[in-house]
Protein backbone atom coordinates (compact mmCIF):
# COMPACT_ATOMS: atom_id res chain seq x y z
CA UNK A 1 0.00 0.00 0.00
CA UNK A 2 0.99 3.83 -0.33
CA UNK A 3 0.04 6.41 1.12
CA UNK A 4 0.68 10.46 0.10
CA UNK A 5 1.52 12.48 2.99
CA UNK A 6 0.66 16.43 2.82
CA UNK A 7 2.61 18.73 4.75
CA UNK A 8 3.86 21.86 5.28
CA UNK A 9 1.01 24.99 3.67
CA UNK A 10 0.66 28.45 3.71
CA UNK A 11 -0.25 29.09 7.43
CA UNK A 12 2.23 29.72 10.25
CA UNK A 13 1.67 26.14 11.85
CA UNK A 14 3.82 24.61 8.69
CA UNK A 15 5.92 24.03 11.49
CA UNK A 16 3.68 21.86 13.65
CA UNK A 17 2.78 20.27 10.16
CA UNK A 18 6.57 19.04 10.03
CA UNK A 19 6.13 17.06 13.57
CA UNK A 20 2.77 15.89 12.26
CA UNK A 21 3.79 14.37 9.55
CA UNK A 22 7.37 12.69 10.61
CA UNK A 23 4.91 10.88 13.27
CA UNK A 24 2.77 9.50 10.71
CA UNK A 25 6.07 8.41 8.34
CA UNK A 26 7.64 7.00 11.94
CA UNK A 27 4.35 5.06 12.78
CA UNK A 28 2.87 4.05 9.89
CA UNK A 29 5.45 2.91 7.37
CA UNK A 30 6.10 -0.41 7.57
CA UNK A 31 7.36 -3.29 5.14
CA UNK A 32 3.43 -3.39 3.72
CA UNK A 33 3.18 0.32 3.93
CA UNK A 34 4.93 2.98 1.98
CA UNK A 35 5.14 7.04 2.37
CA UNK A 36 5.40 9.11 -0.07
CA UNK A 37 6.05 12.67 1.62
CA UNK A 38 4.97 16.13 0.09
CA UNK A 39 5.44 19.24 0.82
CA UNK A 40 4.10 22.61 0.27
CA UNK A 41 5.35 25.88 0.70
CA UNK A 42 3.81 28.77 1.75
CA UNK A 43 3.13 29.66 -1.65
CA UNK A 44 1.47 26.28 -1.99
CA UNK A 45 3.70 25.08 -4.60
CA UNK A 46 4.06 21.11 -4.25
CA UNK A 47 7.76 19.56 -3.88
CA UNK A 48 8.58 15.50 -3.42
CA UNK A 49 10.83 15.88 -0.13
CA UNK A 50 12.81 13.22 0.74
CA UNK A 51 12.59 11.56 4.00
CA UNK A 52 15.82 13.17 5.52
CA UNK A 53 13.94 17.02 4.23
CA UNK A 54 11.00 15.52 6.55
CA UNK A 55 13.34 15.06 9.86
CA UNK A 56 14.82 18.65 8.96
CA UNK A 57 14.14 20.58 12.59
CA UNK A 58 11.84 23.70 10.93
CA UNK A 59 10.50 24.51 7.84
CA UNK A 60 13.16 27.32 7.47
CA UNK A 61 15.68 24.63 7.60
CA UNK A 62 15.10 23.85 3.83
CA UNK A 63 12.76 26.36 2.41
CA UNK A 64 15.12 28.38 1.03
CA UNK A 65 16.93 25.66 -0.33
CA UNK A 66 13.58 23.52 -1.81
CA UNK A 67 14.81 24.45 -5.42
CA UNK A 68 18.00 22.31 -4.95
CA UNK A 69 16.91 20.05 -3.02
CA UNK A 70 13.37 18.39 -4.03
CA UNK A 71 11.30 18.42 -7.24
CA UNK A 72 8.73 21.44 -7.57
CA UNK A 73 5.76 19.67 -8.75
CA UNK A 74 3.62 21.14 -11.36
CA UNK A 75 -0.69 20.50 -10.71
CA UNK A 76 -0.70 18.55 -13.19
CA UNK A 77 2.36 15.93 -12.25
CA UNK A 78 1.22 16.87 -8.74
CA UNK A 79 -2.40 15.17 -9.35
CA UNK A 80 -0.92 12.09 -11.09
CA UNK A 81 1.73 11.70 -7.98
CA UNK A 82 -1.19 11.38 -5.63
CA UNK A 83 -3.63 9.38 -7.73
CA UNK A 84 -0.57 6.98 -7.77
CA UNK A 85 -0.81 6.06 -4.11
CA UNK A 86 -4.14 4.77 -2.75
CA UNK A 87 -4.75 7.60 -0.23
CA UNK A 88 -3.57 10.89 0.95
CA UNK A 89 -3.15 11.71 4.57
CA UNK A 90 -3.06 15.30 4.93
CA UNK A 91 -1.26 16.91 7.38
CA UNK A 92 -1.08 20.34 7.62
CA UNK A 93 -2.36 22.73 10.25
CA UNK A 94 -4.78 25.78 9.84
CA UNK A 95 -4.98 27.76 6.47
CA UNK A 96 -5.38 25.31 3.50
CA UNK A 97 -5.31 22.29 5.61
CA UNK A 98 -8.15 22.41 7.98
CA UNK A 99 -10.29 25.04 5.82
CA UNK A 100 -11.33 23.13 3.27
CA UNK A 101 -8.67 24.40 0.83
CA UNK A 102 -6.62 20.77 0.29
CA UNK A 103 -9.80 18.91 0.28
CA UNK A 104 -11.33 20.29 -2.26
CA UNK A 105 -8.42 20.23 -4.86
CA UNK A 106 -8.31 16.27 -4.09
CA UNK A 107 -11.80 16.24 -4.36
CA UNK A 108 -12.17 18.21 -7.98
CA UNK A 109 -9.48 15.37 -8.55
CA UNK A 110 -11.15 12.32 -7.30
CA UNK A 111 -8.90 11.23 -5.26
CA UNK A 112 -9.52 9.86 -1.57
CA UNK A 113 -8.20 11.04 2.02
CA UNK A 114 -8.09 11.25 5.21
CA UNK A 115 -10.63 13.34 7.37
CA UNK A 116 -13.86 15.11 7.11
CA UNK A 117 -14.83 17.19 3.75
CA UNK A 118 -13.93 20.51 1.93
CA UNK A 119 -17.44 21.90 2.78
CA UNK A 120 -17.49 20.35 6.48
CA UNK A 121 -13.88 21.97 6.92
CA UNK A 122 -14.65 25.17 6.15
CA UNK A 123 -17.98 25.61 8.43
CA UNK A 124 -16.06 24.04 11.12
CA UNK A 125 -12.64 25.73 11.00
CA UNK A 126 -14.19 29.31 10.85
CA UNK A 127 -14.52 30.41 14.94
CA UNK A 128 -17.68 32.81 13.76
CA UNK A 129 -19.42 30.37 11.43
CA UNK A 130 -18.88 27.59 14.30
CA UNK A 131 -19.90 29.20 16.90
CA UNK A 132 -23.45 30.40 14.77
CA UNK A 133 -24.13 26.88 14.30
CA UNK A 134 -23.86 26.02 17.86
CA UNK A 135 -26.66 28.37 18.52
CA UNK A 136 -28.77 27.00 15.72
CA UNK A 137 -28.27 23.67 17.18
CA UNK A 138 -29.21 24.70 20.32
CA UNK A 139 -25.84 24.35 21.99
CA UNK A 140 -24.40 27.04 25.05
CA UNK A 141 -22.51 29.63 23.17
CA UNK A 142 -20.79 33.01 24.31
CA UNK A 143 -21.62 36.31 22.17
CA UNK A 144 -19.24 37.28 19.68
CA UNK A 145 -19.58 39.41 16.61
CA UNK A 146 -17.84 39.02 13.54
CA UNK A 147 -15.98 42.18 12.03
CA UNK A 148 -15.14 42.12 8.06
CA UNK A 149 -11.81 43.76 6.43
CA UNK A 150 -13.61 46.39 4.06
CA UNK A 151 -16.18 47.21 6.25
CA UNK A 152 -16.03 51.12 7.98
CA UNK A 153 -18.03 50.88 11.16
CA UNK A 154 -15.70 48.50 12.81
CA UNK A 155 -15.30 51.51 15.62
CA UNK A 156 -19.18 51.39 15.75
CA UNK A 157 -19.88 47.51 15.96
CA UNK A 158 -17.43 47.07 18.64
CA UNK A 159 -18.28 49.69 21.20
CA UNK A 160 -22.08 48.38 20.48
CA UNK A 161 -20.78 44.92 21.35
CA UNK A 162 -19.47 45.70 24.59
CA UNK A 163 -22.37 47.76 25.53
CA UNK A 164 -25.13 45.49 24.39
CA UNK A 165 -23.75 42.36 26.29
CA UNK A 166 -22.03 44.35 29.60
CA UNK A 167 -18.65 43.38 28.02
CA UNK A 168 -15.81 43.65 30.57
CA UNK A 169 -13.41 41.33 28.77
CA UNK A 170 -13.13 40.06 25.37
CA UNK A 171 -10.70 37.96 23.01
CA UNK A 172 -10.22 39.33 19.55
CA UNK A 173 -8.71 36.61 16.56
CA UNK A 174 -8.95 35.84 13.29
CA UNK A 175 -11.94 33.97 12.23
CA UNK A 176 -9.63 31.33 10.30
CA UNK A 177 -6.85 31.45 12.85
CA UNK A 178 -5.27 28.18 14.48
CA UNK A 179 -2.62 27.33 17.81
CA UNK A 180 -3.98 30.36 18.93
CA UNK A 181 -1.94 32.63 17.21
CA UNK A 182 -2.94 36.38 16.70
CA UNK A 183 -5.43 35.74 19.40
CA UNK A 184 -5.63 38.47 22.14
CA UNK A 185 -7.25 39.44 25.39
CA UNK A 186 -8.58 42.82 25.92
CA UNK A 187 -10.21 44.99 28.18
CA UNK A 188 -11.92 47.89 26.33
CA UNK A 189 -13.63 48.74 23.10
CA UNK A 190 -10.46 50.67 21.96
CA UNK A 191 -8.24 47.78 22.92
CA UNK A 192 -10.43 45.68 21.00
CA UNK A 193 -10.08 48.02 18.18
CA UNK A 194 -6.91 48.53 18.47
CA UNK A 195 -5.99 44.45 17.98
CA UNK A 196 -8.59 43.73 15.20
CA UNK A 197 -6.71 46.77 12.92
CA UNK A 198 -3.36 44.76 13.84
CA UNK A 199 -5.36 41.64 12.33
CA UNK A 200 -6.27 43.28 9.06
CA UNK A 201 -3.18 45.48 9.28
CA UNK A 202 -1.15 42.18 9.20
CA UNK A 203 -3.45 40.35 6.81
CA UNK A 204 -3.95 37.39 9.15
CA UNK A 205 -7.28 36.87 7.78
CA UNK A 206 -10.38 39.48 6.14
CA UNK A 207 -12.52 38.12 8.82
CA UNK A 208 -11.81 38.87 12.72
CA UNK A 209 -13.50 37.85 15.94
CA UNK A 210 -14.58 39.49 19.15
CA UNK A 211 -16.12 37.47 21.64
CA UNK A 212 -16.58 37.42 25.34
CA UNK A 213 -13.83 36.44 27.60
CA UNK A 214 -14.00 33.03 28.69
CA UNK A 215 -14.44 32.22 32.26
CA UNK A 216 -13.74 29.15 33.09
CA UNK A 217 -11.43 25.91 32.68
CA UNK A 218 -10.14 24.83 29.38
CA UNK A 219 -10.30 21.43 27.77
CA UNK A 220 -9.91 19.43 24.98
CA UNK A 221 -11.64 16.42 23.84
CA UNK A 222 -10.01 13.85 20.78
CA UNK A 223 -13.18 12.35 18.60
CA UNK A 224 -12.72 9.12 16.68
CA UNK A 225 -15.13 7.00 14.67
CA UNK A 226 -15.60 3.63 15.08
CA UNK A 227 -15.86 0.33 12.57
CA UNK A 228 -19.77 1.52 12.51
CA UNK A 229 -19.32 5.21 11.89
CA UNK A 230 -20.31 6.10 15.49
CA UNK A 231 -18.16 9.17 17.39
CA UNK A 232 -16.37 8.05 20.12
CA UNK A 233 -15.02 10.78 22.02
CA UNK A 234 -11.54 10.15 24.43
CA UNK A 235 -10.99 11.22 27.76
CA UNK A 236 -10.82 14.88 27.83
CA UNK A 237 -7.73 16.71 28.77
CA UNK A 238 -8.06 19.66 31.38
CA UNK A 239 -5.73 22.60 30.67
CA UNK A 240 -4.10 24.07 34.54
CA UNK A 241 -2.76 27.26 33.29
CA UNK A 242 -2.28 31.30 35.17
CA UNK A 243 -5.22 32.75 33.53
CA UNK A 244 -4.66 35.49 36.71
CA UNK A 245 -3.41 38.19 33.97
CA UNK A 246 -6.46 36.98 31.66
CA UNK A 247 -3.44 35.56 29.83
CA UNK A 248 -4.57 33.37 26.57
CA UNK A 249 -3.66 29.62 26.51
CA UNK A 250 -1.35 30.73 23.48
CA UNK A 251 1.26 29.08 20.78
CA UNK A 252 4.13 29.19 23.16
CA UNK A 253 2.56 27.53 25.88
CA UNK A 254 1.02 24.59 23.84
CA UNK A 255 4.07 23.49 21.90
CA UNK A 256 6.96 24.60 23.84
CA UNK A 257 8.28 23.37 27.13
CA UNK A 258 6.25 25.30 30.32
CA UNK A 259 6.43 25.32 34.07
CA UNK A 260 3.13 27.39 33.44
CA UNK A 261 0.93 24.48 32.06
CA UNK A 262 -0.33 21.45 33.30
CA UNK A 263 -2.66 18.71 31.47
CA UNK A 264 -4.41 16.28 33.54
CA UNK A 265 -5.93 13.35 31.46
CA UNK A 266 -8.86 12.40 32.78
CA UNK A 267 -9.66 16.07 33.92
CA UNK A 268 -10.36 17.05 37.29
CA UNK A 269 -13.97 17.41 36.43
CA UNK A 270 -16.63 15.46 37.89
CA UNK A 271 -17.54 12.02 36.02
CA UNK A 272 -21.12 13.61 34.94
CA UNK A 273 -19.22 16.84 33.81
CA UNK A 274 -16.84 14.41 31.70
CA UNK A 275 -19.61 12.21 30.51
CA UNK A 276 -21.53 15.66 29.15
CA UNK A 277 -17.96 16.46 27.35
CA UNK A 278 -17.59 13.29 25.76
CA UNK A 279 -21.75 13.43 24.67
CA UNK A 280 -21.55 16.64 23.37
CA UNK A 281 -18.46 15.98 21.09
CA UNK A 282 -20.11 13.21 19.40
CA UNK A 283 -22.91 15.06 19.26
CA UNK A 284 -21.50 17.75 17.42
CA UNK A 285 -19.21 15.47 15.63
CA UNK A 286 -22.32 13.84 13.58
CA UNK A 287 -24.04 17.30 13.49
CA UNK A 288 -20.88 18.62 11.54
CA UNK A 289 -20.93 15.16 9.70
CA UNK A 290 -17.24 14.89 10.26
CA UNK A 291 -15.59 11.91 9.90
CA UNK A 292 -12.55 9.96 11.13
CA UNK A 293 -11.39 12.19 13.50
CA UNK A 294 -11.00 15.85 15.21
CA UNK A 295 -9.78 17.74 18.17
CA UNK A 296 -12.33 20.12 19.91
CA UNK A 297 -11.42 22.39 22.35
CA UNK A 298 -13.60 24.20 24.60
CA UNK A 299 -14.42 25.84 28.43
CA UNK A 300 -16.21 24.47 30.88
CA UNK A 301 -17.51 27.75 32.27
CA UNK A 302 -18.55 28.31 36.46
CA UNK A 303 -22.19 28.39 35.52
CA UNK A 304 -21.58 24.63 34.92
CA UNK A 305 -22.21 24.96 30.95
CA UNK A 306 -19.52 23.83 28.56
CA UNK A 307 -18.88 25.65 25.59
CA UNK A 308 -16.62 24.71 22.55
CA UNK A 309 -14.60 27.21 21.17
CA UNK A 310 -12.41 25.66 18.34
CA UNK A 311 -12.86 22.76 16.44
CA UNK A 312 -9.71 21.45 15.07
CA UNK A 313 -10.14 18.93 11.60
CA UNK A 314 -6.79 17.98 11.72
CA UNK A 315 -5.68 17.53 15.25
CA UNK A 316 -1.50 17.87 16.04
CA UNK A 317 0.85 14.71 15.96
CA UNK A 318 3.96 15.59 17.61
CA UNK A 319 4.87 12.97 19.42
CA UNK A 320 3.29 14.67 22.91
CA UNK A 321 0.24 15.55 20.96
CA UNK A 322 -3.22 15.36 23.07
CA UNK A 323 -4.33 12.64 19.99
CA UNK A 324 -1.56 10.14 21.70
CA UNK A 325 -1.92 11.19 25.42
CA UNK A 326 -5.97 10.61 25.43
CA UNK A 327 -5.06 7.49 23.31
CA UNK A 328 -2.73 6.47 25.51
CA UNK A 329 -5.97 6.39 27.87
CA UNK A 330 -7.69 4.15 26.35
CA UNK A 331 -4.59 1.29 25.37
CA UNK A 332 -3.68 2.54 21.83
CA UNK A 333 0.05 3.27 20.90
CA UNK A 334 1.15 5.82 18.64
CA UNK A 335 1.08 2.99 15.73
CA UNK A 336 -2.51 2.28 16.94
CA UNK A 337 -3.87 5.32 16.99
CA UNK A 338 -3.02 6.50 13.66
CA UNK A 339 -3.68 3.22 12.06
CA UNK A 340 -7.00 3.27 13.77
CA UNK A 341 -7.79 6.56 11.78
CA UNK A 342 -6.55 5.20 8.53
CA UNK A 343 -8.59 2.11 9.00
CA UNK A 344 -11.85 4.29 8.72
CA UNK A 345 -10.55 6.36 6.01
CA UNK A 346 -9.71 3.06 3.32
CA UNK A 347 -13.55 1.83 4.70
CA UNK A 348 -15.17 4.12 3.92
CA UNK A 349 -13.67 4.80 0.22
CA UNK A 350 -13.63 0.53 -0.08
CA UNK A 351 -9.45 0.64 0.33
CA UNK A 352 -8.00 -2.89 1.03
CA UNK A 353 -5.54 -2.22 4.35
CA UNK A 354 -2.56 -4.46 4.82
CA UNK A 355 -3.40 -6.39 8.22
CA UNK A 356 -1.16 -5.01 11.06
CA UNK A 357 2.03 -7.36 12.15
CA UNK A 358 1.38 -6.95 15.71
CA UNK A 359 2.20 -11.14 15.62
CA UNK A 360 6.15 -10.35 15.30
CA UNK A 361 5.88 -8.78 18.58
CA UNK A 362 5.20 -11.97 20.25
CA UNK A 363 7.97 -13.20 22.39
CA UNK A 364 9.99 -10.13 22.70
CA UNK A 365 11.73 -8.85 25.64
CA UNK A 366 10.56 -5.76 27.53
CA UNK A 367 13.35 -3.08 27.57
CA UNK A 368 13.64 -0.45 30.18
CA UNK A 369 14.15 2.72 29.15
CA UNK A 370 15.14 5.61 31.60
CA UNK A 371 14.92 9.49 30.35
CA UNK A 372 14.42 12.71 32.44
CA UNK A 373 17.03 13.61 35.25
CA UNK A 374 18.34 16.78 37.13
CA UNK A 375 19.86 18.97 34.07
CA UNK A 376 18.25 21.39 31.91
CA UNK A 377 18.07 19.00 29.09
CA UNK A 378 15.19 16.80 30.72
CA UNK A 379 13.05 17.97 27.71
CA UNK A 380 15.51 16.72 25.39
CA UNK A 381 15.55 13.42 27.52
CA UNK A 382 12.08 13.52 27.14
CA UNK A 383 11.67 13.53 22.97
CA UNK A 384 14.73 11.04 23.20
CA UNK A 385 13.18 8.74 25.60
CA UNK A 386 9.65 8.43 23.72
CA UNK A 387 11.28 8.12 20.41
């Protein structure tokens, strides 16, 4: 069997995309199952990348060089290079690769993938179009009001916003945003104003956010489907961060190391609280009519309501990801995890899947492995350790 991989794309989580993707080449390749990387700048130009380009550390590493190094595709040889494989696993992270964008050029081509649709993506990766169809569907969600590049009453909309629900904190971002980035907390209709111009100033998206300040304790529930089609939401992960400054759980915090962070898997919630997580991701999940998998994130606020905020179609694979710590939860490796997903991918499009060699494992010794220690590399230790 092969399989494409997608990386890389136009948004500023390329990076991420690079971790992504060298999990799914380090647990999924096998002597039945072949990768074929691909990469894709941020101009979206497709390259063949080797397998050594893959384990480069950033995408800056070999940007620059991509001309040298790998082939630049054309569409047209691009197409064919998929179509040769039997199914593309995207990978990439925000703009292009959760929006809808990748999936529906390999749509328009015919060919099959990984992960919900092009026209599921892009109602579920846009915060304000979301968050309206939570209220249609009758689901607890926080005001917010949607401000548009060309329009000139942005001054106007905002104070009204802050007036009209008693406003004393909001978070401004970009409608199409992801890893939190360009996200900000603010106290005042001019602060407001002055973040969503830095927004359209910086072209991080034509469509910007404002919504109420979330009080409460973050979360994040993993969603798989089973061999029927059913959701099956894992054990949700509480986020312990210093939200004391009205600080936002932001890039830095969820992908480099922190003393400010802590994840407890189960959460710290009580088991009815839990249960209604796990029900109302599934719930949502079919609503959507997602499929395979997806990472929502969300509060659960003092009022006792739960509200999700983000809905993420392609959830992160580094190695530490929440995808293998909730799997972890429930027995699944790495391997089994993302095999798990592919499984319901090839079903659903009628793929034959090689059967998985867990048989060669019989018999073998256990081997201790000991990372961590007193120095300031334990995070090194760490990424050595689970490799």
């Amino acid at each position: 069997m092969k399989i494409s991989l997608i990386c890389g794309g136009p948004s500023p989580e390329r990076g991420i995309s690079l971790n992504s993707a060298r999990s799914v080449m380090d647990h999924l390749g096998s002597e039945d199952i072949e990768i074929v990387p691909f990469y894709l700048d941020a101009e979206k130009r497709p390259y063949r990348i080797s397998r050594a380009q893959l384990y480069s550390n950033t995408p800056s590493d070999f940007d620059f060089k991509l001309k040298e190094t790998a082939a630049e595709l054309s569409t047209s040889q691009f197409v064919r290079a998929l179509a040769d494989t039997d199914i593309v696993f995207p990978v990439m992270h925000g703009a292009y690769g959760e929006d809808g964008g990748i999936q529906k050029f390999l749509e328009k081509h015919r060919i099959p993938y990984v992960g919900s649709s092009a026209a599921v993506c892009k109602k579920a990766f846009d915060k304000f179009t979301a968050n309206e169809f939570l209220r249609e569907q009758g689901f607890f969600t926080l005001p917010s009001v949607l401000l548009k590049l060309y329009g000139d009453d942005h001054a106007d909309i905002v104070k009204n916003f802050f007036k009209q629900h008693g406003i004393r904190r909001a978070v401004v971002k970009p409608a199409s945003g992801g890893s939190s980035i360009g996200v900000f907390s603010v106290a005042t209709p001019e602060e407001a104003l002055e973040k969503v111009r830095l927004l359209f100033g910086k072209r991080m998206d034509t469509r910007v956010v404002v919504e109420q300040f979330a009080e409460g304790t973050e979360f994040t529930t993993i969603i798989l489907q089973n061999r029927f089609g059913i959701p099956v939401a894992l054990p949700p992960s509480e986020i312990e961060t210093d939200y004391s400054e009205h600080q936002i759980f932001g890039f830095r915090k969820k992908y480099l190391p922190s003393r400010h962070v802590t994840y407890h898997c189960p959460p710290r919630f009580p088991d009815e609280m839990i249960e209604k997580i796990q029900a109302e991701a599934e719930q949502l999940f079919a609503l959507f009519g997602m499929h395979d998998f997806a990472r929502f994130d969300g509060f659960v606020l003092p009022s006792g309501d739960i509200w999700f905020c983000d809905f993420n179609m392609i959830s992160g694979m580094e190695q530490n990801s929440f995808l293998f710590q909730q799997g972890a939860r429930v027995g699944l490796t790495h391997a089994d995890t993302l095999r798990y997903i592919l499984e319901r991918s090839c079903e659903r499009y009628g793929i034959s899947l090689p059967e998985a060699h867990s048989a060669k494992w019989a018999g073998r010794k256990a081997v201790s492995v000991l990372f961590g220690g007193p120095t300031s590399e334990r995070q090194v230790s760490l990424m050595s350790g689970t490799n």
